[in-house]
N, C-alpha and C. Protein backbone atom coordinates (compact mmCIF):
# COMPACT_ATOMS: atom_id res chain seq x y z
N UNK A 1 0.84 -1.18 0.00
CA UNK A 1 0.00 0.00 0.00
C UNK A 1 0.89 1.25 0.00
N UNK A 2 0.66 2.41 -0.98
CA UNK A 2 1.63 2.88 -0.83
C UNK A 2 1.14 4.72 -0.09
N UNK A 3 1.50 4.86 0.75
CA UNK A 3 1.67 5.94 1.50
C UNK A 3 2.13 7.83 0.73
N UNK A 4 1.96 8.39 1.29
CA UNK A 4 1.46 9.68 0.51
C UNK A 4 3.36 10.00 0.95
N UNK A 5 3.96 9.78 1.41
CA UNK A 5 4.90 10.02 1.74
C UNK A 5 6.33 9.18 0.83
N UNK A 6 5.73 8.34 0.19
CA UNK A 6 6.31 7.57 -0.66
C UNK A 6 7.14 8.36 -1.88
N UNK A 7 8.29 8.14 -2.27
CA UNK A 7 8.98 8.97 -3.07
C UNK A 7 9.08 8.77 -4.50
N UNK A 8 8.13 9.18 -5.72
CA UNK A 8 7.64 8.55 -6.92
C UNK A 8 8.89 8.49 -7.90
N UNK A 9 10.01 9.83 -7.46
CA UNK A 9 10.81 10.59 -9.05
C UNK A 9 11.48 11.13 -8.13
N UNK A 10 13.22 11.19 -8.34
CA UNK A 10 14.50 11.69 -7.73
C UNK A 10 15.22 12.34 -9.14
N UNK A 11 15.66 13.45 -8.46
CA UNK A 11 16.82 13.95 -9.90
C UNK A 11 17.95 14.33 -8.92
N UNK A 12 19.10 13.93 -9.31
CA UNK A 12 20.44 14.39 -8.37
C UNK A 12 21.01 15.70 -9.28
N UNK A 13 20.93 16.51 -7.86
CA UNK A 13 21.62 18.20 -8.89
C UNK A 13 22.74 18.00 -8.68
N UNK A 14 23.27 17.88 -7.88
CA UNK A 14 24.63 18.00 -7.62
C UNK A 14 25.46 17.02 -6.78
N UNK A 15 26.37 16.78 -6.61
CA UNK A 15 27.26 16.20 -5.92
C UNK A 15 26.77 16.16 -4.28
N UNK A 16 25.65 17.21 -4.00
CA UNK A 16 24.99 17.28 -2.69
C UNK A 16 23.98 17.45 -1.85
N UNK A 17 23.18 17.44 -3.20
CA UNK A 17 21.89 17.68 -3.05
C UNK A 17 20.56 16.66 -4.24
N UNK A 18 19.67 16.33 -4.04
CA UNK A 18 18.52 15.70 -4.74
C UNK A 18 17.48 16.33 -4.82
N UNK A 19 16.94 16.39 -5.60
CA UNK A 19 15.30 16.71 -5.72
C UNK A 19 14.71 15.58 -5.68
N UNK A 20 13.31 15.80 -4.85
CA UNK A 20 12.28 14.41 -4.69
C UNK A 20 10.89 14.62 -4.82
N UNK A 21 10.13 14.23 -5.50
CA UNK A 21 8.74 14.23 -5.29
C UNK A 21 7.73 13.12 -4.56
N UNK A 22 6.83 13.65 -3.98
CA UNK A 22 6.46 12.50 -3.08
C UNK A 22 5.18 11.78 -3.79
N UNK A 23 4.19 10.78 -3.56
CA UNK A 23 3.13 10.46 -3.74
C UNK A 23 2.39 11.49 -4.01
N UNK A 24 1.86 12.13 -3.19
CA UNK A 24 1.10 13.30 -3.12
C UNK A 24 1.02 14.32 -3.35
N UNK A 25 2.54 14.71 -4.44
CA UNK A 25 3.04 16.00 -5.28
C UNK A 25 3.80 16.66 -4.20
N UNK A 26 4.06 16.35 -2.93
CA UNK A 26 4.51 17.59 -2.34
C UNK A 26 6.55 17.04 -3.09
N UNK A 27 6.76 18.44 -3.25
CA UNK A 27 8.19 17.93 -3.81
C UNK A 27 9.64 19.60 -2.82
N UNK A 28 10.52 18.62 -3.43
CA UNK A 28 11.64 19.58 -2.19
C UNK A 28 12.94 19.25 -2.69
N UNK A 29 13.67 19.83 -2.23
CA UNK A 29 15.15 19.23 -2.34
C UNK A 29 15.88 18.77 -0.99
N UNK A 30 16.85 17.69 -1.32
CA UNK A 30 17.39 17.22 0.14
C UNK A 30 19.06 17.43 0.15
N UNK A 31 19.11 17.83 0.99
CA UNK A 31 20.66 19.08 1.03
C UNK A 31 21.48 18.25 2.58
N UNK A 32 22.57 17.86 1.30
CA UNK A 32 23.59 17.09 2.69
C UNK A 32 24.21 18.29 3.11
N UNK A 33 24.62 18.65 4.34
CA UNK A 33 25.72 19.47 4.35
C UNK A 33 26.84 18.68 4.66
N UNK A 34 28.02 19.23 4.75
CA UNK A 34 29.67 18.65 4.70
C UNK A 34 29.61 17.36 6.14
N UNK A 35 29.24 18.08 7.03
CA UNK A 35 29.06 17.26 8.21
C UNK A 35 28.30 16.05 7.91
N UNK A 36 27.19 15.90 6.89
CA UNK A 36 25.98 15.02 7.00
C UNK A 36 26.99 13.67 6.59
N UNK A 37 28.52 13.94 5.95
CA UNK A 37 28.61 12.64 4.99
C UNK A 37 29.64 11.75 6.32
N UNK A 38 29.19 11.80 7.19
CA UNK A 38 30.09 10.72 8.45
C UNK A 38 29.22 9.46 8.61
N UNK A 39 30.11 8.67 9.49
CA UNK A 39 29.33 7.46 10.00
C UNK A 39 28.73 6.23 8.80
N UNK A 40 27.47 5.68 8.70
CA UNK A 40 27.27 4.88 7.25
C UNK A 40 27.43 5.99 6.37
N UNK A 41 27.45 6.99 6.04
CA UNK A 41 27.35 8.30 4.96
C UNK A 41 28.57 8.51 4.55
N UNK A 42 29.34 8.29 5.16
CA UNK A 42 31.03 8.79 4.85
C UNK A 42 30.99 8.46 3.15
N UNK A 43 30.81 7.04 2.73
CA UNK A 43 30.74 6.79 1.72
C UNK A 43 30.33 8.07 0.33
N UNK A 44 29.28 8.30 0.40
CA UNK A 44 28.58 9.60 -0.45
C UNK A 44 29.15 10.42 -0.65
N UNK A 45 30.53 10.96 -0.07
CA UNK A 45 31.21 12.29 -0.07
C UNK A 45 31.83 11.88 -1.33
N UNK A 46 31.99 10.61 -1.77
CA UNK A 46 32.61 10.54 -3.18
C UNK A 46 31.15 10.69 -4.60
N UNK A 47 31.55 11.90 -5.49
CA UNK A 47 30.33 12.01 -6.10
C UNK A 47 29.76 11.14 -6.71
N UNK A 48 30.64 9.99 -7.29
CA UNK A 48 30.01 8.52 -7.94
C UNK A 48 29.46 8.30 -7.18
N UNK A 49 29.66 7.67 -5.95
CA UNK A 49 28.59 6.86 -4.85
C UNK A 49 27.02 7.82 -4.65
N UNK A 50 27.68 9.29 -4.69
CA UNK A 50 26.35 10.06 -4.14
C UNK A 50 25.53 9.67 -5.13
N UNK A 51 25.74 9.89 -6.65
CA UNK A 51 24.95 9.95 -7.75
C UNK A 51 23.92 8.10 -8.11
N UNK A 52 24.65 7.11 -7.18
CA UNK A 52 23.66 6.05 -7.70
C UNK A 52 22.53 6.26 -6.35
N UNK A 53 22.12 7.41 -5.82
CA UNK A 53 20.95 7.33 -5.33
C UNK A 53 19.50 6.71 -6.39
N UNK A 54 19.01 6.00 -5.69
CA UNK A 54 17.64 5.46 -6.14
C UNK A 54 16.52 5.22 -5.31
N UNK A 55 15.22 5.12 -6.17
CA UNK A 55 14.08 4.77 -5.18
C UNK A 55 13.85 3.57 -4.97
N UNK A 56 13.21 3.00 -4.11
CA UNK A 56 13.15 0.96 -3.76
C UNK A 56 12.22 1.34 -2.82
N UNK A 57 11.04 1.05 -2.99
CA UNK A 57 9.62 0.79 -2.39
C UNK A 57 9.66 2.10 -1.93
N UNK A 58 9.72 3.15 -2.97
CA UNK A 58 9.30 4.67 -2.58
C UNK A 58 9.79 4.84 -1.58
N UNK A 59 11.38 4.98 -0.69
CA UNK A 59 12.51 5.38 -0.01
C UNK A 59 13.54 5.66 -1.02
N UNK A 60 14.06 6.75 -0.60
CA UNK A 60 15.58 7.54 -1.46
C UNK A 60 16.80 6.48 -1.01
N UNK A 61 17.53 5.60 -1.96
CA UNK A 61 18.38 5.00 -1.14
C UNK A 61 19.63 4.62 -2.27
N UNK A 62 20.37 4.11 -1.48
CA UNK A 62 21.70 3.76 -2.46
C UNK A 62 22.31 2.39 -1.73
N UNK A 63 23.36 2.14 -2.96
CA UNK A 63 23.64 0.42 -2.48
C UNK A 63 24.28 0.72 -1.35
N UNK A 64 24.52 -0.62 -0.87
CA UNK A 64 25.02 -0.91 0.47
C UNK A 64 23.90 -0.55 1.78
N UNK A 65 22.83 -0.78 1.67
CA UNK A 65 21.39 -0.66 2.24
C UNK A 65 21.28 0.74 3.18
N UNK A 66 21.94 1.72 2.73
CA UNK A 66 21.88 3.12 2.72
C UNK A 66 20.56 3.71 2.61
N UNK A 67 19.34 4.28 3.64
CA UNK A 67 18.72 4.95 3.01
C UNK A 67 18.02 6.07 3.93
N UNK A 68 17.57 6.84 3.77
CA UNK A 68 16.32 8.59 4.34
C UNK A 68 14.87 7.78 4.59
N UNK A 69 14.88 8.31 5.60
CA UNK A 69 13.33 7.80 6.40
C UNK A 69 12.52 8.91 5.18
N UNK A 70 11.49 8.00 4.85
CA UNK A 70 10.62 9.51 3.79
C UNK A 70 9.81 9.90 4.62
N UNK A 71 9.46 9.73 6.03
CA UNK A 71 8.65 10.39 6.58
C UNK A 71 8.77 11.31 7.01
N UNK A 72 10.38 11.44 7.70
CA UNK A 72 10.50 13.27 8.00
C UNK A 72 11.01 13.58 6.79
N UNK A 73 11.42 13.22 5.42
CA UNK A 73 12.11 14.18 4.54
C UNK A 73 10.81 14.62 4.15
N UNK A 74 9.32 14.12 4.27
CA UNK A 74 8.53 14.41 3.72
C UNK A 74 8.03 15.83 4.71
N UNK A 75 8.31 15.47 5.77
CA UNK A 75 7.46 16.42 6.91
C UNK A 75 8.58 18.11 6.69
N UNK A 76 9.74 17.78 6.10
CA UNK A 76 10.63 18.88 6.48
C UNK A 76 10.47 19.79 4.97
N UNK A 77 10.16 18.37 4.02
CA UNK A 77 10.17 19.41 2.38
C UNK A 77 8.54 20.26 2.68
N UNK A 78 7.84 19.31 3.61
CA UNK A 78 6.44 19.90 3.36
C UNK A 78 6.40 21.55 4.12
N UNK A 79 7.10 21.44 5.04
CA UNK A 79 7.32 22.84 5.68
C UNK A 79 8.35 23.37 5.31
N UNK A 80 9.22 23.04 4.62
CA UNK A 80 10.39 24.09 4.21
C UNK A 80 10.98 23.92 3.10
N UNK A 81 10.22 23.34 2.52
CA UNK A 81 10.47 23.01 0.68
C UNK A 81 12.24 22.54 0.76
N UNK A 82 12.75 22.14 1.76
CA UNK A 82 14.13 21.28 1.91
C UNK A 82 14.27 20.39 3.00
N UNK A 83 14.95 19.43 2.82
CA UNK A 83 15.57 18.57 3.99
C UNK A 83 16.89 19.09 4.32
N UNK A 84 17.62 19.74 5.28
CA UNK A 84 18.85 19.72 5.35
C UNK A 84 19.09 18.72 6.24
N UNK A 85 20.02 17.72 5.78
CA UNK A 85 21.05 16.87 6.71
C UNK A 85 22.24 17.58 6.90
N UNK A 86 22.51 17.58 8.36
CA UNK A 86 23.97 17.76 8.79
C UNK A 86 24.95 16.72 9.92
C-alpha cells in the first residue's frame, strides 16, 4: 500500500543535493551538508557513490542498504520546501 509520503521521481543536482517528489506532489530538495557525509554516509562524499541514489519501495536510497526515512524528509520538504542533513 503505498503511502502519501512515498517517493515517486528523484533527480540528483549535484554532488549534494537531490530533488524528490512524493506520492502526493509535495516535492523539495534534500541538502547534505559537509558534516551530513560521516558514520554509514562517509561513503557519499565521493560524487560517484552520491549519484547512484535510487528509489526501492518509494525510499531515497543507495547500495550498500543506505537509506532517508521519507517520513521526515517528507514532513521537512512539506514545511520548508528542503531537507537539510547535517
Amino acid at each position: 500500500m503505498a503511502m502519501y509520503w512515498d517517493i515517486t521521481e528523484i533527480k540528483v543536482q549535484n554532488d549534494t543535493s537531490i530533488w524528490v517528489r512524493f506520492q502526493d506532489g509535495v516535492e523539495g530538495v534534500v541538502q547534505f551538508l559537509p558534516t551530513a557525509f560521516r558514520g554509514v554516509f562517509a561513503g557519499l562524499r565521493e560524487p560517484d557513490a552520491f549519484r547512484l541514489a535510487r528509489i526501492e519501495d518509494g525510499v531515497l536510497t543507495w547500495p550498500g542498504e543506505l537509506d532517508l526515512a521519507p517520513d521526515a524528509m517528507h514532513a521537512a520538504i512539506a514545511a520548508h520546501g528542503k531537507w537539510v542533513l547535517d
